[in-house]
PDB file of N, CA and C in Angstrom:
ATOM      1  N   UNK A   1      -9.899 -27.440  30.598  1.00  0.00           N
ATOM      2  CA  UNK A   1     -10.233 -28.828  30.871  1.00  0.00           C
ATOM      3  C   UNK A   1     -11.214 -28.926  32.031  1.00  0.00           C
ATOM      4  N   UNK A   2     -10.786 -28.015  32.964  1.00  0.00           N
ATOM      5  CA  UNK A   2     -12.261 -28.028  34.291  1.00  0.00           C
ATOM      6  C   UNK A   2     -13.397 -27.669  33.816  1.00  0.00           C
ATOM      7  N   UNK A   3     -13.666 -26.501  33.241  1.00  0.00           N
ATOM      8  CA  UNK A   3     -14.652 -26.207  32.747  1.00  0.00           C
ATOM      9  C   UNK A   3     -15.589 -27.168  31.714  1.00  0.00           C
ATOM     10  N   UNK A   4     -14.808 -27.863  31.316  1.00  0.00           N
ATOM     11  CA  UNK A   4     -15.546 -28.572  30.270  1.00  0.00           C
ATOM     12  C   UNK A   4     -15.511 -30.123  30.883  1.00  0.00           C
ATOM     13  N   UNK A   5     -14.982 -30.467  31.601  1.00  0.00           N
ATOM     14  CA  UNK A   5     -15.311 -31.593  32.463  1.00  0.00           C
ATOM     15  C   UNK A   5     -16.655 -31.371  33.489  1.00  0.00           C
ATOM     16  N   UNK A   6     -16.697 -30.605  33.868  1.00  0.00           N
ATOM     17  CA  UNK A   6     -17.377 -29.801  34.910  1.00  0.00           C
ATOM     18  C   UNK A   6     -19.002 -29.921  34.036  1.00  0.00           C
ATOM     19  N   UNK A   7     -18.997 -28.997  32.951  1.00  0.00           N
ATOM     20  CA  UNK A   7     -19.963 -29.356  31.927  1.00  0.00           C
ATOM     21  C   UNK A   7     -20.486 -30.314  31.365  1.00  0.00           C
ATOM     22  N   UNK A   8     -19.667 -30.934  30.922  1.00  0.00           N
ATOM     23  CA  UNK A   8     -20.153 -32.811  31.057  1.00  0.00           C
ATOM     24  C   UNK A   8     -20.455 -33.325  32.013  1.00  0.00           C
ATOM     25  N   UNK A   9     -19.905 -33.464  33.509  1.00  0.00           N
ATOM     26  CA  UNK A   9     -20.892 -33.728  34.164  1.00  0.00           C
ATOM     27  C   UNK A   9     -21.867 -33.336  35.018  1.00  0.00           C
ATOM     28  N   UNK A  10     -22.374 -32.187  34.418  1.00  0.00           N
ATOM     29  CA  UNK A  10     -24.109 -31.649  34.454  1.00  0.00           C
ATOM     30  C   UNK A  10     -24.843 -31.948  33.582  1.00  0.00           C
ATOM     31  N   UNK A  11     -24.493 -32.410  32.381  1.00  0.00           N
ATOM     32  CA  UNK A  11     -25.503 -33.296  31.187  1.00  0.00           C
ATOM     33  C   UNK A  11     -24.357 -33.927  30.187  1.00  0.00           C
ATOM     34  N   UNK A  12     -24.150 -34.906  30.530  1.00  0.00           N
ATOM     35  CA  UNK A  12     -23.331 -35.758  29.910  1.00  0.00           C
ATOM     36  C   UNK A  12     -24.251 -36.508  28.394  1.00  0.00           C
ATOM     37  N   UNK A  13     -25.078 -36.007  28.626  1.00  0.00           N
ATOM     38  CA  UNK A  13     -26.390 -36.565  27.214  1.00  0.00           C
ATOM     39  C   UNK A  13     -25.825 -35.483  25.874  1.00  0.00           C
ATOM     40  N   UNK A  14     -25.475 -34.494  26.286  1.00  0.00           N
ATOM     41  CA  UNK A  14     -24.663 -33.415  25.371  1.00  0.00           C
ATOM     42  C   UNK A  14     -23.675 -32.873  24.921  1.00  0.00           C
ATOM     43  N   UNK A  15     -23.511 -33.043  23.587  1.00  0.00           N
ATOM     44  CA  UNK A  15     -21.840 -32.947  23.228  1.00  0.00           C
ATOM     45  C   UNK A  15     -21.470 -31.401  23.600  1.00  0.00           C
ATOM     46  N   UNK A  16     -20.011 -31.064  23.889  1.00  0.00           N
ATOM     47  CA  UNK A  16     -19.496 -29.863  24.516  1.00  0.00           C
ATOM     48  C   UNK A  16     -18.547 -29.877  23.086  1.00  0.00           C
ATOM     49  N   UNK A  17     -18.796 -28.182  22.954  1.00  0.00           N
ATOM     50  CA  UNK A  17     -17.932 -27.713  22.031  1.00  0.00           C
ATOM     51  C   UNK A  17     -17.522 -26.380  22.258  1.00  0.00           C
ATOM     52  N   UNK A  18     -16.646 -26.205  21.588  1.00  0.00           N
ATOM     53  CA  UNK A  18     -15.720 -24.206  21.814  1.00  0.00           C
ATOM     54  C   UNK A  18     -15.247 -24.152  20.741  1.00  0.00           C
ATOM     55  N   UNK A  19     -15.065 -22.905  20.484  1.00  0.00           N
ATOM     56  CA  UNK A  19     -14.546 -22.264  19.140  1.00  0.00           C
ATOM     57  C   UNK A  19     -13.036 -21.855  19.410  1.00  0.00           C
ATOM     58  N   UNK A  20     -12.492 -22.085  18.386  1.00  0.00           N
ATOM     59  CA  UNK A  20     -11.035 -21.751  18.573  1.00  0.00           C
ATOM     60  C   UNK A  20     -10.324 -20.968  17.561  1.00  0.00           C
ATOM     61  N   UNK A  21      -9.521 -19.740  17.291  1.00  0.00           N
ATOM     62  CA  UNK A  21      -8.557 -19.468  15.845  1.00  0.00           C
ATOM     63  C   UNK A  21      -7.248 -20.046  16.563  1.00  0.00           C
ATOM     64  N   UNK A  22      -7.007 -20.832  17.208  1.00  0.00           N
ATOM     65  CA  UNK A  22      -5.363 -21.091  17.503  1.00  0.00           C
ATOM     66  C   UNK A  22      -5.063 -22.303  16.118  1.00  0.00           C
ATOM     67  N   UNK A  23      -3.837 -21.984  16.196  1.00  0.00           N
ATOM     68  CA  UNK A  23      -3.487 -23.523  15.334  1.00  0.00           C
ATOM     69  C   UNK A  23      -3.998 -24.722  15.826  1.00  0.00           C
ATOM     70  N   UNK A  24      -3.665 -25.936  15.096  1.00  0.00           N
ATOM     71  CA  UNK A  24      -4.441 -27.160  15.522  1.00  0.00           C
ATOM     72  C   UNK A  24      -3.470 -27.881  16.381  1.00  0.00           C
ATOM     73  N   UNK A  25      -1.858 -27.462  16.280  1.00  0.00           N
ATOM     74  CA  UNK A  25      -0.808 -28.143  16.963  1.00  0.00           C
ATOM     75  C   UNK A  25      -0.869 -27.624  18.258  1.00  0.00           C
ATOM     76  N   UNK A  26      -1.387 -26.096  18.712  1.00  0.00           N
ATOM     77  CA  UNK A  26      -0.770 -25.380  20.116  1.00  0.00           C
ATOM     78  C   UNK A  26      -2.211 -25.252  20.572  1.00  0.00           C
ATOM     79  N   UNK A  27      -3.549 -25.861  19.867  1.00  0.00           N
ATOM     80  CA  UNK A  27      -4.592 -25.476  20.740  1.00  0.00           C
ATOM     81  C   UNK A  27      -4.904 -26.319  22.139  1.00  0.00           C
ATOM     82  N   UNK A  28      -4.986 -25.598  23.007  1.00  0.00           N
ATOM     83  CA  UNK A  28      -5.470 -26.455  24.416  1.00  0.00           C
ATOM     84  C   UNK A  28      -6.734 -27.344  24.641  1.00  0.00           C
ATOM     85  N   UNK A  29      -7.765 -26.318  24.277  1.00  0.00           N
ATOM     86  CA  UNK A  29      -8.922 -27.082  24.391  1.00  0.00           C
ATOM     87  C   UNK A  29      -9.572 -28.131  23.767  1.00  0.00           C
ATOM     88  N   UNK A  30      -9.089 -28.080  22.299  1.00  0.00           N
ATOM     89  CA  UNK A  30      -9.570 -29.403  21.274  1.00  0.00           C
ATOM     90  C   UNK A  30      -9.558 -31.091  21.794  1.00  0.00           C
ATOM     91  N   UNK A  31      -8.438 -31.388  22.270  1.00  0.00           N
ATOM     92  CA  UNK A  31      -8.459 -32.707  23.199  1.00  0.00           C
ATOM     93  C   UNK A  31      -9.372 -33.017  24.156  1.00  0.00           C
ATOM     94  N   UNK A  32     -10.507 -31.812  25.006  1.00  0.00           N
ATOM     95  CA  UNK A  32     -11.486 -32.380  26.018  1.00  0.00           C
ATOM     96  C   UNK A  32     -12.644 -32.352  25.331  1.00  0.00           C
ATOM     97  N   UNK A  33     -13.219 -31.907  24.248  1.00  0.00           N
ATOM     98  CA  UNK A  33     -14.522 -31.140  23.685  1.00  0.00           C
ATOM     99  C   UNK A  33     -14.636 -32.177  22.722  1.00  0.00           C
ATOM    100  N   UNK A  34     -16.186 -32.256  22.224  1.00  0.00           N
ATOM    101  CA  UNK A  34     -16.721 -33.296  21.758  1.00  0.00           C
ATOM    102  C   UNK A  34     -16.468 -32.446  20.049  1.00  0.00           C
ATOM    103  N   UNK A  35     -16.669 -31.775  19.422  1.00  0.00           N
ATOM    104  CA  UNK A  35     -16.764 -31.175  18.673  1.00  0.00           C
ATOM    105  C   UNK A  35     -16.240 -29.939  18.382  1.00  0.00           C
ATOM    106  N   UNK A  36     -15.196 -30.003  17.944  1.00  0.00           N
ATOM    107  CA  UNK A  36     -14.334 -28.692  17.653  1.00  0.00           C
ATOM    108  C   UNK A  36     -15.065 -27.385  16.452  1.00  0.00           C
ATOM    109  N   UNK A  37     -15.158 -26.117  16.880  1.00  0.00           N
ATOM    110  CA  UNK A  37     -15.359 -25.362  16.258  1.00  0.00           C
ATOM    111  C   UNK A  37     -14.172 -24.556  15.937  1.00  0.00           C
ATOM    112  N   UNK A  38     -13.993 -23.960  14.499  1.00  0.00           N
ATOM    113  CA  UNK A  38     -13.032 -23.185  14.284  1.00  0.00           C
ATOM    114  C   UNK A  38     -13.143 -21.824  13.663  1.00  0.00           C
ATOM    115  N   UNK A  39     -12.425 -20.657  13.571  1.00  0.00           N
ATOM    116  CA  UNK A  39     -12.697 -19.225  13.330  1.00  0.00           C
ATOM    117  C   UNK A  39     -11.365 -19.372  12.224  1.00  0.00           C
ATOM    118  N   UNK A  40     -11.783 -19.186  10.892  1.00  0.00           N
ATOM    119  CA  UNK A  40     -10.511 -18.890  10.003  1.00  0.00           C
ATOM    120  C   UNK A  40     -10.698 -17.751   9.376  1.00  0.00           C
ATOM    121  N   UNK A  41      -9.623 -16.937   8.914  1.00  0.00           N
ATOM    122  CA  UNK A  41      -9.216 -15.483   8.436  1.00  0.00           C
ATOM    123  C   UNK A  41      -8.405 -15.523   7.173  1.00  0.00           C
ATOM    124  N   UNK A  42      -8.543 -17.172   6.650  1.00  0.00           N
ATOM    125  CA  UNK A  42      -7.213 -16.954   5.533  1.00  0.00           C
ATOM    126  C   UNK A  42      -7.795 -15.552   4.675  1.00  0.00           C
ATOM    127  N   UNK A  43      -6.574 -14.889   4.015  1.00  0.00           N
ATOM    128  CA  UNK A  43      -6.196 -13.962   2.732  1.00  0.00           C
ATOM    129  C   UNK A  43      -6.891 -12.853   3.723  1.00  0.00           C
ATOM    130  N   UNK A  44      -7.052 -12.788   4.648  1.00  0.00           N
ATOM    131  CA  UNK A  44      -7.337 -11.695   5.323  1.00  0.00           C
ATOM    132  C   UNK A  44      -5.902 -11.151   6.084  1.00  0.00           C
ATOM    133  N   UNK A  45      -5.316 -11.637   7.437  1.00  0.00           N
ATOM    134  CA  UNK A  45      -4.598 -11.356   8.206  1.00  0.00           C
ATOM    135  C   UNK A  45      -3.243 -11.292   7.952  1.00  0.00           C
ATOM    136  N   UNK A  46      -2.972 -12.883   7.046  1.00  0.00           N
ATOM    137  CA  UNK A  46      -1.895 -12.759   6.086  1.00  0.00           C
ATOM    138  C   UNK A  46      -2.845 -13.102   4.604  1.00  0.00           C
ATOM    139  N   UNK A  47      -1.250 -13.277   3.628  1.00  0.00           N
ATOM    140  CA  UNK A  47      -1.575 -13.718   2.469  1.00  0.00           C
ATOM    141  C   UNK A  47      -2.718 -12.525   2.160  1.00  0.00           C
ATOM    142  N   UNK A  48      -3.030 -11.018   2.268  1.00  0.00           N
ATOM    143  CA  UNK A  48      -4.001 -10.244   1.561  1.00  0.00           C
ATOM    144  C   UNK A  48      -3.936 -10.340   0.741  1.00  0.00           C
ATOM    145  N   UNK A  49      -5.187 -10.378  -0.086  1.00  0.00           N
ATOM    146  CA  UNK A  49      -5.734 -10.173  -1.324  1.00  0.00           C
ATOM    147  C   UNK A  49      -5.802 -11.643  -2.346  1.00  0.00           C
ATOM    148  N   UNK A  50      -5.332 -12.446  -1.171  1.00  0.00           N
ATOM    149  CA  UNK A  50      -4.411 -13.685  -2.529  1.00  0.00           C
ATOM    150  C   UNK A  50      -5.750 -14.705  -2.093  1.00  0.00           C
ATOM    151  N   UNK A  51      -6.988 -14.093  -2.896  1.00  0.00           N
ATOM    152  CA  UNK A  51      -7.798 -15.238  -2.685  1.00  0.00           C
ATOM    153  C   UNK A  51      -7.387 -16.903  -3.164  1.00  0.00           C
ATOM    154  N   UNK A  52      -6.988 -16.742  -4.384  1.00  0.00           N
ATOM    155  CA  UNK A  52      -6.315 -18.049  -4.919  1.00  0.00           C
ATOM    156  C   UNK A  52      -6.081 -19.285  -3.766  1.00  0.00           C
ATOM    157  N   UNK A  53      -5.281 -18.714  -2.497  1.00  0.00           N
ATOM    158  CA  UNK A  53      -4.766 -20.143  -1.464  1.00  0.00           C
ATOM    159  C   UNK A  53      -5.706 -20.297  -0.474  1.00  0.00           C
ATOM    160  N   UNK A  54      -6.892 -19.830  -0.153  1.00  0.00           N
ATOM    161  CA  UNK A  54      -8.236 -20.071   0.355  1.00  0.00           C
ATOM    162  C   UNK A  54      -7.833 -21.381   0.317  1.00  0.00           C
ATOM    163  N   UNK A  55      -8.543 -21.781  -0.360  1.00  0.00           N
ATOM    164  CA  UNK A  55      -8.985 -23.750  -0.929  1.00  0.00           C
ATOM    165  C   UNK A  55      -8.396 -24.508  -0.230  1.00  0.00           C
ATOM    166  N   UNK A  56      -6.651 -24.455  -0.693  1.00  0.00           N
ATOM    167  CA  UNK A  56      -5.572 -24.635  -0.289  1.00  0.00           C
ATOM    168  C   UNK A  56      -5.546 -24.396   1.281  1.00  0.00           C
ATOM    169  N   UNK A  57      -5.369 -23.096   1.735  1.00  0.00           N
ATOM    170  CA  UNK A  57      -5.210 -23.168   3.440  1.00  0.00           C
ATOM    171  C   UNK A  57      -6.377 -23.948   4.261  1.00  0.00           C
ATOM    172  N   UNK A  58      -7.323 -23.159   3.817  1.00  0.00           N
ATOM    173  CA  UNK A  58      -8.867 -24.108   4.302  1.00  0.00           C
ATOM    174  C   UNK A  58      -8.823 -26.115   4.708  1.00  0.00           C
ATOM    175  N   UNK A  59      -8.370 -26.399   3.202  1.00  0.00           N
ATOM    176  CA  UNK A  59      -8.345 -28.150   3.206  1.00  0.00           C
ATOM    177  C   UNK A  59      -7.454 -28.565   4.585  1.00  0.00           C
ATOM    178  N   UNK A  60      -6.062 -27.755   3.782  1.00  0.00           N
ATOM    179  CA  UNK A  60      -4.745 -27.821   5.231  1.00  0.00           C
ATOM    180  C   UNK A  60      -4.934 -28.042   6.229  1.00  0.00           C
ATOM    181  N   UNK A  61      -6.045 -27.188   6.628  1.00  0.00           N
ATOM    182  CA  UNK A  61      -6.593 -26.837   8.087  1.00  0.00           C
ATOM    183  C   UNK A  61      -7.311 -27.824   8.715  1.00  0.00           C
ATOM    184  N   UNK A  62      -8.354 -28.049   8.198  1.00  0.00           N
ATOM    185  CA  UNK A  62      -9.346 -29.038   8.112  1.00  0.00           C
ATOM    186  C   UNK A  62      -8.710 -30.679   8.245  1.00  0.00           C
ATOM    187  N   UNK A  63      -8.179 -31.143   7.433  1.00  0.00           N
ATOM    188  CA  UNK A  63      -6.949 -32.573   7.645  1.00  0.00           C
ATOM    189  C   UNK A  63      -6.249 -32.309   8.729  1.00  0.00           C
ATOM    190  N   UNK A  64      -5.679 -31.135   8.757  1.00  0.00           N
ATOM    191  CA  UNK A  64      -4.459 -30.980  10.312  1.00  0.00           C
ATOM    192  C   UNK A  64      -5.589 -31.269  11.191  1.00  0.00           C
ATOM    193  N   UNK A  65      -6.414 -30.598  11.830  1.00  0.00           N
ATOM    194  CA  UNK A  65      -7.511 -30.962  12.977  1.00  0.00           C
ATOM    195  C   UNK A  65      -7.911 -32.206  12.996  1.00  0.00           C
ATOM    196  N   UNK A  66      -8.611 -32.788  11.817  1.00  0.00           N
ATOM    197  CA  UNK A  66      -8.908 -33.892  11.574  1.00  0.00           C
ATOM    198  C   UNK A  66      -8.058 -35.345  12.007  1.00  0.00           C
ATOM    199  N   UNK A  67      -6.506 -34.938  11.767  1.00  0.00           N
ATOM    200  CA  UNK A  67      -5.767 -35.875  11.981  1.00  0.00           C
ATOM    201  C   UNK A  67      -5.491 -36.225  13.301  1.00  0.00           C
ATOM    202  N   UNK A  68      -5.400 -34.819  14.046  1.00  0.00           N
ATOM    203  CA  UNK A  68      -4.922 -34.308  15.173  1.00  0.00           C
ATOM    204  C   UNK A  68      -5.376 -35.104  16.460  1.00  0.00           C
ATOM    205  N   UNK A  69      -7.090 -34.504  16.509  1.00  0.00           N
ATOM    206  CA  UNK A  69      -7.895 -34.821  17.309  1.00  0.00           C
ATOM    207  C   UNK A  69      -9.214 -35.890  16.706  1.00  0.00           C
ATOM    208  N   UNK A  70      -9.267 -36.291  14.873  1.00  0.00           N
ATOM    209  CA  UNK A  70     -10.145 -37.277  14.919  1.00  0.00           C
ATOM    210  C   UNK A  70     -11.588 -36.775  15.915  1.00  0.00           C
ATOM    211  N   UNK A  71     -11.499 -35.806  15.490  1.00  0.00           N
ATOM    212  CA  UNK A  71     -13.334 -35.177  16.189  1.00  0.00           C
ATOM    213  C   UNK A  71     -13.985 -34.417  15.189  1.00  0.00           C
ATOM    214  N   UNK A  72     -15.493 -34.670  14.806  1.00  0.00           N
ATOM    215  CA  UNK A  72     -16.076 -33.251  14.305  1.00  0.00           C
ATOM    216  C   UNK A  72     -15.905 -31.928  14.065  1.00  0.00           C
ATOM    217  N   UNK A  73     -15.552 -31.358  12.807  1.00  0.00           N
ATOM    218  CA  UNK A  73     -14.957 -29.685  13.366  1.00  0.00           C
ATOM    219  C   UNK A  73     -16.451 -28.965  12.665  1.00  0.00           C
ATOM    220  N   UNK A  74     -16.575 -27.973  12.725  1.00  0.00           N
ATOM    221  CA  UNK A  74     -17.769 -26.869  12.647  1.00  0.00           C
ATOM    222  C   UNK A  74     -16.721 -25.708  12.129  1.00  0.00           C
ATOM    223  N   UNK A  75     -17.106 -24.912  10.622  1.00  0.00           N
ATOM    224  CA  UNK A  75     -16.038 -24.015  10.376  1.00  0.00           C
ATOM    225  C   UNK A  75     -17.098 -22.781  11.170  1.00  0.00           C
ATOM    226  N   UNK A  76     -16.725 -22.348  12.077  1.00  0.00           N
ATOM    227  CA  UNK A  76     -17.851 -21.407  12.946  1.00  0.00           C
ATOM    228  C   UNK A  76     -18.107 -20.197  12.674  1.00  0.00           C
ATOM    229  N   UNK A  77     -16.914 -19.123  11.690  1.00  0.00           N
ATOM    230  CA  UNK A  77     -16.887 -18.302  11.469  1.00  0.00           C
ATOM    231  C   UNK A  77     -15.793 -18.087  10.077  1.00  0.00           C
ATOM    232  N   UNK A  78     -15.598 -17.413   9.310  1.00  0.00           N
ATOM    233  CA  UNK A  78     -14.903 -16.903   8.013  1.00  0.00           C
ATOM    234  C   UNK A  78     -15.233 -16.153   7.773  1.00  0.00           C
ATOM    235  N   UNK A  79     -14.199 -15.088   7.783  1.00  0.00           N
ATOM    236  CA  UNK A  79     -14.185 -13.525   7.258  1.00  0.00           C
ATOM    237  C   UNK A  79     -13.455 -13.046   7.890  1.00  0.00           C
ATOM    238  N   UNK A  80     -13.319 -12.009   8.149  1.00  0.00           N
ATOM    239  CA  UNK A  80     -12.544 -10.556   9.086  1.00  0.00           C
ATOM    240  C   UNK A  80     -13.303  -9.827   9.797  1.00  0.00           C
ATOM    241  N   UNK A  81     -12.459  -9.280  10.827  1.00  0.00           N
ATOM    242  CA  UNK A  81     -12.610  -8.721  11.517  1.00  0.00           C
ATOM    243  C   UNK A  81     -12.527  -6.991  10.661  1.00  0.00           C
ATOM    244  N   UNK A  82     -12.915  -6.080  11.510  1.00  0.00           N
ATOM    245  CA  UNK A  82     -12.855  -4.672  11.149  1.00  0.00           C
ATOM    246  C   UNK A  82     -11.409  -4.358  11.679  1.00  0.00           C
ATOM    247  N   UNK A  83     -10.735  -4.139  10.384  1.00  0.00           N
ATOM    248  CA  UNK A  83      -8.849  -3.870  11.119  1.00  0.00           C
ATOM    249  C   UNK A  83      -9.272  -2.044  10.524  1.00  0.00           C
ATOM    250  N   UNK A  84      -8.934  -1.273  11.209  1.00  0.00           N
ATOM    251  CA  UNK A  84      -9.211   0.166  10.625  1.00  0.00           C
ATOM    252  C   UNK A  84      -7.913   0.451   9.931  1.00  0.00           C
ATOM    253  N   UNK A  85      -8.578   1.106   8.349  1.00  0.00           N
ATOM    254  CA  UNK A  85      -8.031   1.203   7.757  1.00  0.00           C
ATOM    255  C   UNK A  85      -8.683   0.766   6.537  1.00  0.00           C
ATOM    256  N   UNK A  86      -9.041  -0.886   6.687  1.00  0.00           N
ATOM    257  CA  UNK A  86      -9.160  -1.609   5.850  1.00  0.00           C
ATOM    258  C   UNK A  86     -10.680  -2.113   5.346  1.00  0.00           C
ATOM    259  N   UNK A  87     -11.269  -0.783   6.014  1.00  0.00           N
ATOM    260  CA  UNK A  87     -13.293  -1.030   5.724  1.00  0.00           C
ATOM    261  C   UNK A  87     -13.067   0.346   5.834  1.00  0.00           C
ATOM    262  N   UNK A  88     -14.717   0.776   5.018  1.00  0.00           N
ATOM    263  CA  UNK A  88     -15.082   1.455   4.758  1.00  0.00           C
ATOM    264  C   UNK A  88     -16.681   1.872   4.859  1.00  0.00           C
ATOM    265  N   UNK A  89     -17.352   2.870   5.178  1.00  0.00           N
ATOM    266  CA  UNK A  89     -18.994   2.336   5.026  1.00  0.00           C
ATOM    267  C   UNK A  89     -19.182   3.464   3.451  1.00  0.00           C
ATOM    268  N   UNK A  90     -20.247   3.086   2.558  1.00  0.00           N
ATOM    269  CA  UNK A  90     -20.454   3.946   1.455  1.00  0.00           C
ATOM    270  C   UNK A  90     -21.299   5.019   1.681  1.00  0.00           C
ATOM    271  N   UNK A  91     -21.344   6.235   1.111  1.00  0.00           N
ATOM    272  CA  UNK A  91     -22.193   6.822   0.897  1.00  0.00           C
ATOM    273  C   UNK A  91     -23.280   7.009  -0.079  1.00  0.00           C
ATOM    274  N   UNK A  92     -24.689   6.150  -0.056  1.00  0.00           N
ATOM    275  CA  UNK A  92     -25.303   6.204  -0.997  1.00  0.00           C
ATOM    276  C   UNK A  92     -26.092   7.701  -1.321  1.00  0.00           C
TER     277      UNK A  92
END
């Protein structure tokens, strides 16, 4: 909240935003920031392989924030991370 108060007022002409993967119920920062960005991993972290509930978790997500904080969200990132094990590079 300092930080981003602090930031607003050095140019208050500009919306302040941060990226977040926390849930939308336990995140801290979403309530001071003009524009919420978010990092999602569905069928990656859990639910592997089960592309099918994408759609499904995605919308979820999107309405929960929406309802929450009633601000702009930005989906900022989708995909995974490199968990070893679970990548590979090819040999052409």
């Amino acid at each position: 909240r300092t930080v981003i108060a602090h930031t607003k007022a050095l140019d208050p002409s500009r919306p302040v935003t941060f990226v977040t993967n926390a849930n939308y119920a336990r995140d801290l920062g979403a309530p001071y920031v003009d524009v919420i960005c978010v990092n999602s991993y569905f069928s990656w972290y859990h639910d592997s392989g089960h592309l099918e509930v994408i759609p499904l978790q995605l919308t979820a997500q999107f309405e929960n924030w929406y309802k929450t904080y009633q601000k702009p969200i930005i989906q900022s990132e989708y995909g995974a991370d490199a968990v070893p094990g679970l990548h590979s590079v090819s040999v052409v």
